[in-house]
Protein backbone atom coordinates (compact mmCIF):
# COMPACT_ATOMS: atom_id res chain seq x y z
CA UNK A 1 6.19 -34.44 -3.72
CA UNK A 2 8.81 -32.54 -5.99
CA UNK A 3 6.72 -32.01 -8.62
CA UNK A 4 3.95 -30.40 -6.42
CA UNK A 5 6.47 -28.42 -4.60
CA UNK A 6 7.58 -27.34 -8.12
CA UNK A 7 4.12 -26.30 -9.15
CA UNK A 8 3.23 -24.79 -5.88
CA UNK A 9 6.30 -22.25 -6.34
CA UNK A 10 5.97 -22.05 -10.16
CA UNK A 11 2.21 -21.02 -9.94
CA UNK A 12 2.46 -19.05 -6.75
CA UNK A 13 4.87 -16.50 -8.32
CA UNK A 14 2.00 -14.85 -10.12
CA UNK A 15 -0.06 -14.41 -7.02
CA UNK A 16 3.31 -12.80 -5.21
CA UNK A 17 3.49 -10.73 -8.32
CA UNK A 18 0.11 -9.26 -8.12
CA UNK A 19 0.22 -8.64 -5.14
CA UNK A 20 3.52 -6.97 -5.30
CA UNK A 21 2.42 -4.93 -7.91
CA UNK A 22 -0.79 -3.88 -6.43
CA UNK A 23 1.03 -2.98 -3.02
CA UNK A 24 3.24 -0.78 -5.06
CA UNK A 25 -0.03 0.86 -7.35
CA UNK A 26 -1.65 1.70 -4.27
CA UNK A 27 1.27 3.31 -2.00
CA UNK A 28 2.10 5.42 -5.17
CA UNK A 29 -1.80 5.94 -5.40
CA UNK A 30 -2.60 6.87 -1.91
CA UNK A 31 0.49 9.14 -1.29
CA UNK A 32 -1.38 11.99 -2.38
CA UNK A 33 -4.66 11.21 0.15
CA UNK A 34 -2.41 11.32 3.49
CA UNK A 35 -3.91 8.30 5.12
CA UNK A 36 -2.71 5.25 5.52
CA UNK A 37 -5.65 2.84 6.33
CA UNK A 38 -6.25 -0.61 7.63
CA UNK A 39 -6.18 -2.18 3.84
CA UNK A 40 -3.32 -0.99 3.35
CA UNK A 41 -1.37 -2.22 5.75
CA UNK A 42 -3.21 -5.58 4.98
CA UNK A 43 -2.24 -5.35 1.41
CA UNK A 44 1.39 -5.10 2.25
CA UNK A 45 1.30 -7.89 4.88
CA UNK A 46 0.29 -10.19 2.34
CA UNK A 47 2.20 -9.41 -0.40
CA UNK A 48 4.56 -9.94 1.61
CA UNK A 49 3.76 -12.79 3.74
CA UNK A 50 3.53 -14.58 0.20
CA UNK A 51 6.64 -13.74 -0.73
CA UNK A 52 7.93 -15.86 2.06
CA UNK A 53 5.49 -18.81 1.78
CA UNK A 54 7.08 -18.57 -1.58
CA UNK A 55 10.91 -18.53 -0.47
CA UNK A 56 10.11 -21.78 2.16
CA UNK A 57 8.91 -23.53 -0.65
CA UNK A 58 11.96 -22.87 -2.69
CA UNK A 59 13.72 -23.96 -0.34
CA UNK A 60 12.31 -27.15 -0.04
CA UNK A 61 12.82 -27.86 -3.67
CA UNK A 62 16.79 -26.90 -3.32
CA UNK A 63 17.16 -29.24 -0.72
CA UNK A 64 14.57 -32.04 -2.27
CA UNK A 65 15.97 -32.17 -5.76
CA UNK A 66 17.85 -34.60 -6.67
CA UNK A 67 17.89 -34.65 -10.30
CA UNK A 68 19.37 -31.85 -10.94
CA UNK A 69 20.68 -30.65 -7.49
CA UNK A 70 23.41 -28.27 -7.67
CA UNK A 71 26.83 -29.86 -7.53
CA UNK A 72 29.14 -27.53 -5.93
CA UNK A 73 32.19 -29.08 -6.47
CA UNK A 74 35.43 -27.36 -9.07
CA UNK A 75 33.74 -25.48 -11.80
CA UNK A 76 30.53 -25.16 -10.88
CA UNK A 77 30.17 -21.71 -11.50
CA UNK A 78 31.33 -22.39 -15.20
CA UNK A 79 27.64 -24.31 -15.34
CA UNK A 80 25.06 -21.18 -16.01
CA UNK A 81 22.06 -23.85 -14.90
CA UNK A 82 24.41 -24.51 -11.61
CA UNK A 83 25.18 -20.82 -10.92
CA UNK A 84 21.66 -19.59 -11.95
CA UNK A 85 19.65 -21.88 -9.36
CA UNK A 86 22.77 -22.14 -6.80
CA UNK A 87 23.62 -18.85 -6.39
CA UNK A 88 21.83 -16.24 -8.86
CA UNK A 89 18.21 -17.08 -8.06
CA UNK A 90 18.79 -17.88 -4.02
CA UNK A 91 20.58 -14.66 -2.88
CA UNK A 92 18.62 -12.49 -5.39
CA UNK A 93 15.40 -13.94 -4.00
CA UNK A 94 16.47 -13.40 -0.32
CA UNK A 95 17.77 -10.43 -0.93
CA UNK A 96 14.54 -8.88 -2.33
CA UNK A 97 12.35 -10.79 0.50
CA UNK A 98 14.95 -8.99 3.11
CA UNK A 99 14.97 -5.86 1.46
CA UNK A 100 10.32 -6.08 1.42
CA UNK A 101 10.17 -7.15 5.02
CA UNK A 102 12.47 -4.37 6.28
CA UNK A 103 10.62 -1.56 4.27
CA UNK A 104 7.53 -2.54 5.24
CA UNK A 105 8.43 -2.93 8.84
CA UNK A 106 10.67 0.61 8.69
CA UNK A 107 7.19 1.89 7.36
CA UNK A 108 5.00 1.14 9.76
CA UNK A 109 7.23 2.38 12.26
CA UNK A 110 7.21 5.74 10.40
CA UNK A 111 4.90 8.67 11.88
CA UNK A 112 3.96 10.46 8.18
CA UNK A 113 1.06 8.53 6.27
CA UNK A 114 3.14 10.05 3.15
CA UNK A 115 6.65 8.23 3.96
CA UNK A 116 4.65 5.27 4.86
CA UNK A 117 3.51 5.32 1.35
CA UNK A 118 7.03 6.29 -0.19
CA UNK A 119 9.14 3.36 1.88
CA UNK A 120 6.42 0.73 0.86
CA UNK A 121 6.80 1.84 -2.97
CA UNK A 122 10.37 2.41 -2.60
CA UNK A 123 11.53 -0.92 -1.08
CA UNK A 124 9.12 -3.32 -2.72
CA UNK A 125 9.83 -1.67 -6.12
CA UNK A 126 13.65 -1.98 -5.69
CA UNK A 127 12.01 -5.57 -4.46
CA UNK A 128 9.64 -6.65 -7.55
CA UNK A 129 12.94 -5.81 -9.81
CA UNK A 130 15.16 -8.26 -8.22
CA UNK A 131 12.83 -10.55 -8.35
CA UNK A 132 12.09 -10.16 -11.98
CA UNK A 133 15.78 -10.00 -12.68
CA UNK A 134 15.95 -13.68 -11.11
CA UNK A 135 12.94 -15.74 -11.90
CA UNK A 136 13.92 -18.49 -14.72
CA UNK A 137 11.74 -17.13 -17.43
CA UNK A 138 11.30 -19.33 -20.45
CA UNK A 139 13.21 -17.15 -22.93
CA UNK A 140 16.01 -17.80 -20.43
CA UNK A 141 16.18 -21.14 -22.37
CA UNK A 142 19.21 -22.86 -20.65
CA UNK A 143 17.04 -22.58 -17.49
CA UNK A 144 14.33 -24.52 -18.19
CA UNK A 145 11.78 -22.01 -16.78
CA UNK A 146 8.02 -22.55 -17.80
CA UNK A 147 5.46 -19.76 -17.55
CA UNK A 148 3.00 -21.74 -15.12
């Protein structure tokens, strides 16, 4: 079940990446038109409704994994592996989640189809950064990320 869990989240990231991305291409993109139309606000929703299909999965492997589970006894933060995945990764990742969800839901509660547009780019740019600052690349090498 770990290892499917691990895949799941490991492949999924793309998608929430995408889809990230894309959200942010088209608020910058449709700034300029003044509406702010049904697929757009569908396009946000499920960029970021993956983003938290993606954080309960993570969760589930933090509290599944055994093999290396996060021992957070003295020194702990001396191990990068242990401080990466038991601190770094978890509050970055919740952090940019939070920080998504309450843009997009400050947007839609927003009158102007133009600050619509500027709180969805703003907050899931400031979003897609922490999350890119946090994912376990594999040129992080003490991490032991893998691209897929």
């Amino acid at each position: 079940m770990y290892n499917g869990l691990l895949h799941a989240h490991s492949g999924l990231r793309w998608i929430a990446l995408l889809l990230i991305c894309i959200a942010i291409i088209n608020a910058l993109a449709s700034q300029a038109s003044g509406k702010y139309l049904k697929k757009d606000k569908l396009l946000n929703l499920f960029a970021m409704v993956i983003l938290h299909i993606q954080l309960l999965i993570g969760l589930g492997l933090f509290f599944l994994n055994e093999k290396s589970k996060v021992s957070y006894g003295e020194g702990w933060m001396k191990n990068e592996m242990f401080r990466f995945f038991g601190l770094e990764h978890i509050l970055a990742m919740v952090i940019a989640i939070v920080l998504i969800t309450i843009g997009r839901k400050k947007a839609e509660k927003l009158t102007g189809t133009r600050d619509k547009h500027r709180k969805i780019a703003v907050s899931y740019s400031i979003g897609l950064l922490l999350i890119l600052a946090s994912i376990p690349w594999p040129f992080r090498a003490i991490l032991g990320g893998q691209w897929f």
